[in-house]
Protein backbone atom coordinates (compact mmCIF):
# COMPACT_ATOMS: atom_id res chain seq x y z
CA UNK A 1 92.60 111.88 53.10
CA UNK A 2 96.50 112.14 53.40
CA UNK A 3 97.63 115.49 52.25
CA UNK A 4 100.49 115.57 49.70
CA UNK A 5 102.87 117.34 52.61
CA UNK A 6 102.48 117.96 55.91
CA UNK A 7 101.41 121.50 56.56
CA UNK A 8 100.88 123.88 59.89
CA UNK A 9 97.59 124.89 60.93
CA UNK A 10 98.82 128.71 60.87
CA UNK A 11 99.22 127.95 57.20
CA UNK A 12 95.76 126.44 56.72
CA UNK A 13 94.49 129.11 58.30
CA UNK A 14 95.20 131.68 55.60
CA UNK A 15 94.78 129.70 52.64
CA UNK A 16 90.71 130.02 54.11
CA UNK A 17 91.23 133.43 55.73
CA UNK A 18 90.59 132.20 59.28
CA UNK A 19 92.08 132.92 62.54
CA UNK A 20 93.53 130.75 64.89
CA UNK A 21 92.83 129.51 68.19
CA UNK A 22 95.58 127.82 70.05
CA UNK A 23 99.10 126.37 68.48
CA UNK A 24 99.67 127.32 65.12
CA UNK A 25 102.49 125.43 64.75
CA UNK A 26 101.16 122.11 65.19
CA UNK A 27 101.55 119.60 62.13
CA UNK A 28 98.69 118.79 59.95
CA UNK A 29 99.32 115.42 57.83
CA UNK A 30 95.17 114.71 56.65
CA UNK A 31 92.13 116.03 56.41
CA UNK A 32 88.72 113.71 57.63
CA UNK A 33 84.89 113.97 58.33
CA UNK A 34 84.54 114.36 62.35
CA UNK A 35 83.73 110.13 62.82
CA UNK A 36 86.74 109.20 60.78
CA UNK A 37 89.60 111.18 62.40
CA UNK A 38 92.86 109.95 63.01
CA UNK A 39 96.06 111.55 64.81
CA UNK A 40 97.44 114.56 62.05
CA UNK A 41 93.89 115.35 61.35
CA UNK A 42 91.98 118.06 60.54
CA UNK A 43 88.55 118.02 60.45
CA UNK A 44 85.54 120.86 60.81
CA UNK A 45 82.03 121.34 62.55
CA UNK A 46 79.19 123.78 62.13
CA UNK A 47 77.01 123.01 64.78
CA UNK A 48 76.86 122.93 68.19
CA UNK A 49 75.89 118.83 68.14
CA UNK A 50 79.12 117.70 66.95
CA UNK A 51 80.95 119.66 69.12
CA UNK A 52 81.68 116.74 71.71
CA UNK A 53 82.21 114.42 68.88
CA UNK A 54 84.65 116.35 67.75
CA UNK A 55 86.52 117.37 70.96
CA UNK A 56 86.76 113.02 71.70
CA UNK A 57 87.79 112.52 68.38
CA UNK A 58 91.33 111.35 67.44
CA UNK A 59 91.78 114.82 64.99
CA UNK A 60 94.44 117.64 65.57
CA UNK A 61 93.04 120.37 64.46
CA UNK A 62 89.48 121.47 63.93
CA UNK A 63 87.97 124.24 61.94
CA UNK A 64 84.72 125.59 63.42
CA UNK A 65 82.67 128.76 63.36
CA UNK A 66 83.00 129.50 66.75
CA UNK A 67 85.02 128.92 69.57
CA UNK A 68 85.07 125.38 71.43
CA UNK A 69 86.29 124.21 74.50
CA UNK A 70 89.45 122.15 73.78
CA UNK A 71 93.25 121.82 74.26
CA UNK A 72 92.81 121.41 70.49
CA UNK A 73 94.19 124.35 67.91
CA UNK A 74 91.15 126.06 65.79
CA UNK A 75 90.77 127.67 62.92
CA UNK A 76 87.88 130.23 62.91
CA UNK A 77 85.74 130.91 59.90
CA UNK A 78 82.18 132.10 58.94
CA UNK A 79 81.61 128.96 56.80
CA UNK A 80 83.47 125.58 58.09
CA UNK A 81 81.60 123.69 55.04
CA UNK A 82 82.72 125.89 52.03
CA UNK A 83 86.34 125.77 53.92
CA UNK A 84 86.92 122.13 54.77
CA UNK A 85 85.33 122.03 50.51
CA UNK A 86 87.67 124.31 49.31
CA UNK A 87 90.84 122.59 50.78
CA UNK A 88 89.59 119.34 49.55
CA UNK A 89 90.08 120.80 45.90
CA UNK A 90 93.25 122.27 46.46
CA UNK A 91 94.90 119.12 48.27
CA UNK A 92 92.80 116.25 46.82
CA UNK A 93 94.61 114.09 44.32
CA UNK A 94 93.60 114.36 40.49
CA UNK A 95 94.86 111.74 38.53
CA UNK A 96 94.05 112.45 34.75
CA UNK A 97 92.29 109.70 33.53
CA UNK A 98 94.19 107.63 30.21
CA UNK A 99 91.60 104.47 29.19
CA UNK A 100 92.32 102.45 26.91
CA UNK A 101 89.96 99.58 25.48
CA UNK A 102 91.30 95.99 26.08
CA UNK A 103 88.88 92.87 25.17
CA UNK A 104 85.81 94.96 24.88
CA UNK A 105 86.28 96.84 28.24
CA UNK A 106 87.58 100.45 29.16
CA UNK A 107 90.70 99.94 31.18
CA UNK A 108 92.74 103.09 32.85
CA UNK A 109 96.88 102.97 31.95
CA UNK A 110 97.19 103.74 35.89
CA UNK A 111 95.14 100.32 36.91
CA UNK A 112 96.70 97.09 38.43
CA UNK A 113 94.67 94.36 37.84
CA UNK A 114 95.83 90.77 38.73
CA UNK A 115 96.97 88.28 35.77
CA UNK A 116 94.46 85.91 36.91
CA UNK A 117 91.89 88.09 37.24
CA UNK A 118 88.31 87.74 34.47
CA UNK A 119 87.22 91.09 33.48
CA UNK A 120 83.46 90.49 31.17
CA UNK A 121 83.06 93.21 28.39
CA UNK A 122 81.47 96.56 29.40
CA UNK A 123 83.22 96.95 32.80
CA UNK A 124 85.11 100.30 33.09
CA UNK A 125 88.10 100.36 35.52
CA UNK A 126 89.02 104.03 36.22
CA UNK A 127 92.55 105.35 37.58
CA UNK A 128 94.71 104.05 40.22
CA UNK A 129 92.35 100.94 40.82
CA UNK A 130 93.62 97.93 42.41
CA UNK A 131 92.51 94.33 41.81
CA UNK A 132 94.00 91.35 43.15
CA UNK A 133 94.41 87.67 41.75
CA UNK A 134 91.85 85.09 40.82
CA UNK A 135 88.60 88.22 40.76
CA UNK A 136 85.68 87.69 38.27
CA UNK A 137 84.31 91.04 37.13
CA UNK A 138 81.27 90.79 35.23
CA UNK A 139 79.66 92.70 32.57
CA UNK A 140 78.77 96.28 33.11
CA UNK A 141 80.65 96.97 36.06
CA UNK A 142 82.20 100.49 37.19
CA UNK A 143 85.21 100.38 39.23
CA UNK A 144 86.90 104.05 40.19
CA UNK A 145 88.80 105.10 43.67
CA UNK A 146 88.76 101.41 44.88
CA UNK A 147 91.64 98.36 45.80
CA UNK A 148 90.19 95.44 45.55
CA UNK A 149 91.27 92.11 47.19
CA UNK A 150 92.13 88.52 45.62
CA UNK A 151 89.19 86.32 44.34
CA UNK A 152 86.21 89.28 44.53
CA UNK A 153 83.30 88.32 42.78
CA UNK A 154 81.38 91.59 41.49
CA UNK A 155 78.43 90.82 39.38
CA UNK A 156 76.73 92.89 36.79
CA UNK A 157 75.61 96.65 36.90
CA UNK A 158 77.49 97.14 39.98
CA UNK A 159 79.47 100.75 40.82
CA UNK A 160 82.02 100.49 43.05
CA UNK A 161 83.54 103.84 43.94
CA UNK A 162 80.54 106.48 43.16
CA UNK A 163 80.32 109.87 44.71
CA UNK A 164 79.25 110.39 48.25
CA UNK A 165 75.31 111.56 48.97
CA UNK A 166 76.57 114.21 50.67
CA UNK A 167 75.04 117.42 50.47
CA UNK A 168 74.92 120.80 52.50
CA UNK A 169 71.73 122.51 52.18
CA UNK A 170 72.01 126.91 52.22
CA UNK A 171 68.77 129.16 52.46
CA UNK A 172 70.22 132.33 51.29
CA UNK A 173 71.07 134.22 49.42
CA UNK A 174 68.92 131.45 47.47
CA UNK A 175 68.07 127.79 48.67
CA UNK A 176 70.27 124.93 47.11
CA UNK A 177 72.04 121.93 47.92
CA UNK A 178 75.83 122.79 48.14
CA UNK A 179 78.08 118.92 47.35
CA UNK A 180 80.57 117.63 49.48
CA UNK A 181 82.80 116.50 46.79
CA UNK A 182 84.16 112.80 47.49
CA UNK A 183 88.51 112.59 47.68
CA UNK A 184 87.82 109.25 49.90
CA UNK A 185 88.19 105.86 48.13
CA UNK A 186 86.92 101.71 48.63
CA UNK A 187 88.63 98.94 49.89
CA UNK A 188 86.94 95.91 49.42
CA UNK A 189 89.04 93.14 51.41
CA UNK A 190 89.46 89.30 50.23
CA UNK A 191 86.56 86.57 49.26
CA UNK A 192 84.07 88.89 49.18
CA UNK A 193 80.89 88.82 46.35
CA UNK A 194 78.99 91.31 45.53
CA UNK A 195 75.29 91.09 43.97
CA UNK A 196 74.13 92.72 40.75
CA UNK A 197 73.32 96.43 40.88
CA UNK A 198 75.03 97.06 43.79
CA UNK A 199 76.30 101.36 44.71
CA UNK A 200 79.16 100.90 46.81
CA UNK A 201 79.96 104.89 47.65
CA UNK A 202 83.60 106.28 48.18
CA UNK A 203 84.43 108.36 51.31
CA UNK A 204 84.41 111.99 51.16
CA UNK A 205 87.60 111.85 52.69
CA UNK A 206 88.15 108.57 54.34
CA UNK A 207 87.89 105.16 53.12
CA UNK A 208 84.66 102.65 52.76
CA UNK A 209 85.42 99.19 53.86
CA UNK A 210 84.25 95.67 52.71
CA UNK A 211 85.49 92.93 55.03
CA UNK A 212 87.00 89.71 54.19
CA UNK A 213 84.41 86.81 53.26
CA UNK A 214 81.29 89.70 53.35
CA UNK A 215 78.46 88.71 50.77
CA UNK A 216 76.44 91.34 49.20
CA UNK A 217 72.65 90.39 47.46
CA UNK A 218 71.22 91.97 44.60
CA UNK A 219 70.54 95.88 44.80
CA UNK A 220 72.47 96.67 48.41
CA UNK A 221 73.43 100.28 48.63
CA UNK A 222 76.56 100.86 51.23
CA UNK A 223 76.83 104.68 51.97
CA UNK A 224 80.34 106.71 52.06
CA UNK A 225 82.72 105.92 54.81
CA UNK A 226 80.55 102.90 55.63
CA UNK A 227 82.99 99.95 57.44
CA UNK A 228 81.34 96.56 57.01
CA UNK A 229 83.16 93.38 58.94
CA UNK A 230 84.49 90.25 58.14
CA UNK A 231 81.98 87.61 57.01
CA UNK A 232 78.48 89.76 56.99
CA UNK A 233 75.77 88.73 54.97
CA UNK A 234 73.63 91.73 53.69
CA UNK A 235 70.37 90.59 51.86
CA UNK A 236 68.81 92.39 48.84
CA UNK A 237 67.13 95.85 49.12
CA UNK A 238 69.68 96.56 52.23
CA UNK A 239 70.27 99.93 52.47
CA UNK A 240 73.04 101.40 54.78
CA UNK A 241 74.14 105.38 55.11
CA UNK A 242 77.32 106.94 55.88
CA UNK A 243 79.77 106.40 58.52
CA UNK A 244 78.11 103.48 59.97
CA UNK A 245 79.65 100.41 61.10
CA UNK A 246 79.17 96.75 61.17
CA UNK A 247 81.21 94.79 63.11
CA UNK A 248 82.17 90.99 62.40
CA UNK A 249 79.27 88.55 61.33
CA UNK A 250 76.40 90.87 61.19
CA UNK A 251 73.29 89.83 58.77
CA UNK A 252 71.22 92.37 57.79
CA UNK A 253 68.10 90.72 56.06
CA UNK A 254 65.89 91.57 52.44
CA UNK A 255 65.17 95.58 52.44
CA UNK A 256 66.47 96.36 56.36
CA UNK A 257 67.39 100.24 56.14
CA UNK A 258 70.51 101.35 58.57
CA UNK A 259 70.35 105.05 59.67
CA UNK A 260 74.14 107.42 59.55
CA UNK A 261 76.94 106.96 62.17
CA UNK A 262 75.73 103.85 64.01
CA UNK A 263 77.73 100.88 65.05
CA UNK A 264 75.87 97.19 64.71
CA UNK A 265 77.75 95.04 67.33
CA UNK A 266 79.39 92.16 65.88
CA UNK A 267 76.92 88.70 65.11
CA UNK A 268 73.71 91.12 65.49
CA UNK A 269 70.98 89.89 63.07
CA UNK A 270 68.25 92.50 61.40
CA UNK A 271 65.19 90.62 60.25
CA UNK A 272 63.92 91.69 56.96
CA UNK A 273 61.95 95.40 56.68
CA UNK A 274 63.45 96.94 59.88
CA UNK A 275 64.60 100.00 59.79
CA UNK A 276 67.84 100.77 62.28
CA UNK A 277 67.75 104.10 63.92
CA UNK A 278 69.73 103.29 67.29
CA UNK A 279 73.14 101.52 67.68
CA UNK A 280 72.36 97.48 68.54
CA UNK A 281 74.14 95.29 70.69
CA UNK A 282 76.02 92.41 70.28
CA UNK A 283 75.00 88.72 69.10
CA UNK A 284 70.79 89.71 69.14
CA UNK A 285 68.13 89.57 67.03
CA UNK A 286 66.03 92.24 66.08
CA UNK A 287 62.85 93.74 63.94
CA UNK A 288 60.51 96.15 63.30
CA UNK A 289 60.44 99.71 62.63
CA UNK A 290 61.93 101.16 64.32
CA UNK A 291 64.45 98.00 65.52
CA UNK A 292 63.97 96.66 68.36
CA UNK A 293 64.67 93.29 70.18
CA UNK A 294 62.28 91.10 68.06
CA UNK A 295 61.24 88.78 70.93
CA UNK A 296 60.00 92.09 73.04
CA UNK A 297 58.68 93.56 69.72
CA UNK A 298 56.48 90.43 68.70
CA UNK A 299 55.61 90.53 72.24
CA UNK A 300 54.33 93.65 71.94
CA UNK A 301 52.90 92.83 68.48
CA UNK A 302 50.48 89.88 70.21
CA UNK A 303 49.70 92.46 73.17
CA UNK A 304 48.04 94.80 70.57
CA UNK A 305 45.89 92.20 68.76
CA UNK A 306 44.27 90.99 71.95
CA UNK A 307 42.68 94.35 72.79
């Protein structure tokens, strides 16, 4: 997430009553979960395991609960989480929605939708969406936070654009699940069709990414910050969580789950029912639960049946 000006880190750091580590001075231009950094940057951890993710990472700035080991400027606080939350809702853009009904839809004032473009009755189309030439939209469809490329195909009961499944969990003073409100958007690239009932999730703060020619089946969930290749094929049922990537010409097949923060290497194929907990390597095949190479697993498989 770009902030609306570029801002110091000393000046970050009292908006959320922190102290500094390091330059103060330096120039803050975005904020970003720790795997989607860029240069400008700032991001926050608050635990120990991210730490080295962190200090690799392509960020600026980092605000942390205790000190870390880096060239890298810090911002000290007792709660990283409710910080990083809190300067989300002061620098997150909140465009007032303005619909208006046109041919039996709900259409925001703010939306650019291409003149060739089919929109089917019952779709809503929230503010500052973006939909190129020659798309077919059919009934029932939700659309908010998203640009959308030319001739997308996005069938029925599909969201585009929900809220991130992102959630900190507290134990006291009293448990509960504290929500990492989503400023991210989606960017679903050219030729790309997506099945009915479909969740494509936002970004907290970063974008989720469709490739160019990528098919979605019926019912495929695709997790916040999630950046799927060019021409993938995901099969019904797939499920993939946040921050993972697929690189070009991966097929996941019917009902394959994809753990957070993994990267499938590019023509990889998941048979159907697997369950990915590991990052897999280029151009093989694999199965089972967890993954693994399917010619070693069914291997194994016939192994097991002959004792």
């Amino acid at each position: 997430m770009q902030l609306p000006n570029p801002t110091t880190v000393a000046t970050i750091s009292t908006l959320i009553n922190g102290k500094v580590e390091g330059d103060g001075h330096v120039v803050i231009t975005g904020m970003n979960e720790v795997h989607r950094t860029n240069t400008g940057d700032i991001t926050f951890v608050d635990h120990k395991k991210f730490h080295r993710i962190c200090v690799a990472s392509d960020c600026s700035a980092i605000i942390t609960n205790e000190k870390i080991t880096t060239e890298k400027p810090q911002i000290i606080v007792d709660n990283p989480f409710s910080a990083f939350c809190f300067l989300l809702e002061k620098f997150g853009q909140k465009t007032k929605p303005e619909v208006v009904a046109v041919n039996g839809s709900f259409i925001d004032k703010s939306a650019k939708v291409g003149e060739s473009t089919i929109i089917h009755p019952g779709c809503y189309i929230g503010a500052d969406v973006v939909i190129g030439e020659q798309c077919i939209i059919y009934p029932n469809v939700t659309i908010q936070c998203a640009t959308i490329g030319d001739r997308v195909i996005i069938h029925s009961g599909t969201v585009v654009g929900g809220d991130a499944f992102y959630y900190k969990k507290w134990t006291q003073p009293i448990p509960k699940y504290e929500k990492f409100k989503s400023y991210g958007n989606v960017v679903i690239k050219e030729d790309v069709e997506i099945g009915s009932s479909c969740s494509i999730d936002r970004g907290v703060t970063a974008s989720t990414i469709i490739g160019a020619g990528t098919k979605l089946d019926n019912q495929v969930m695709v997790g916040h910050g999630v950046h799927i290749g060019k021409n993938c094929l995901l099969a019904a049922q797939v499920g993939i969580a946040g921050k993972t990537t697929l690189e070009d010409d991966v097929i996941l097949w019917g009902q394959v789950g994809v753990s957070k923060n993994l990267v499938l290497g590019r023509g990889c194929v998941v048979l159907a029912k697997s369950g990915v907990s590991k990052n897999l390597e280029p151009g093989k095949t694999y199965f089972g639960i967890p993954a693994e190479e399917a010619r070693a697993k069914w291997k194994e498989m016939a192994m097991a049946r002959r004792k």
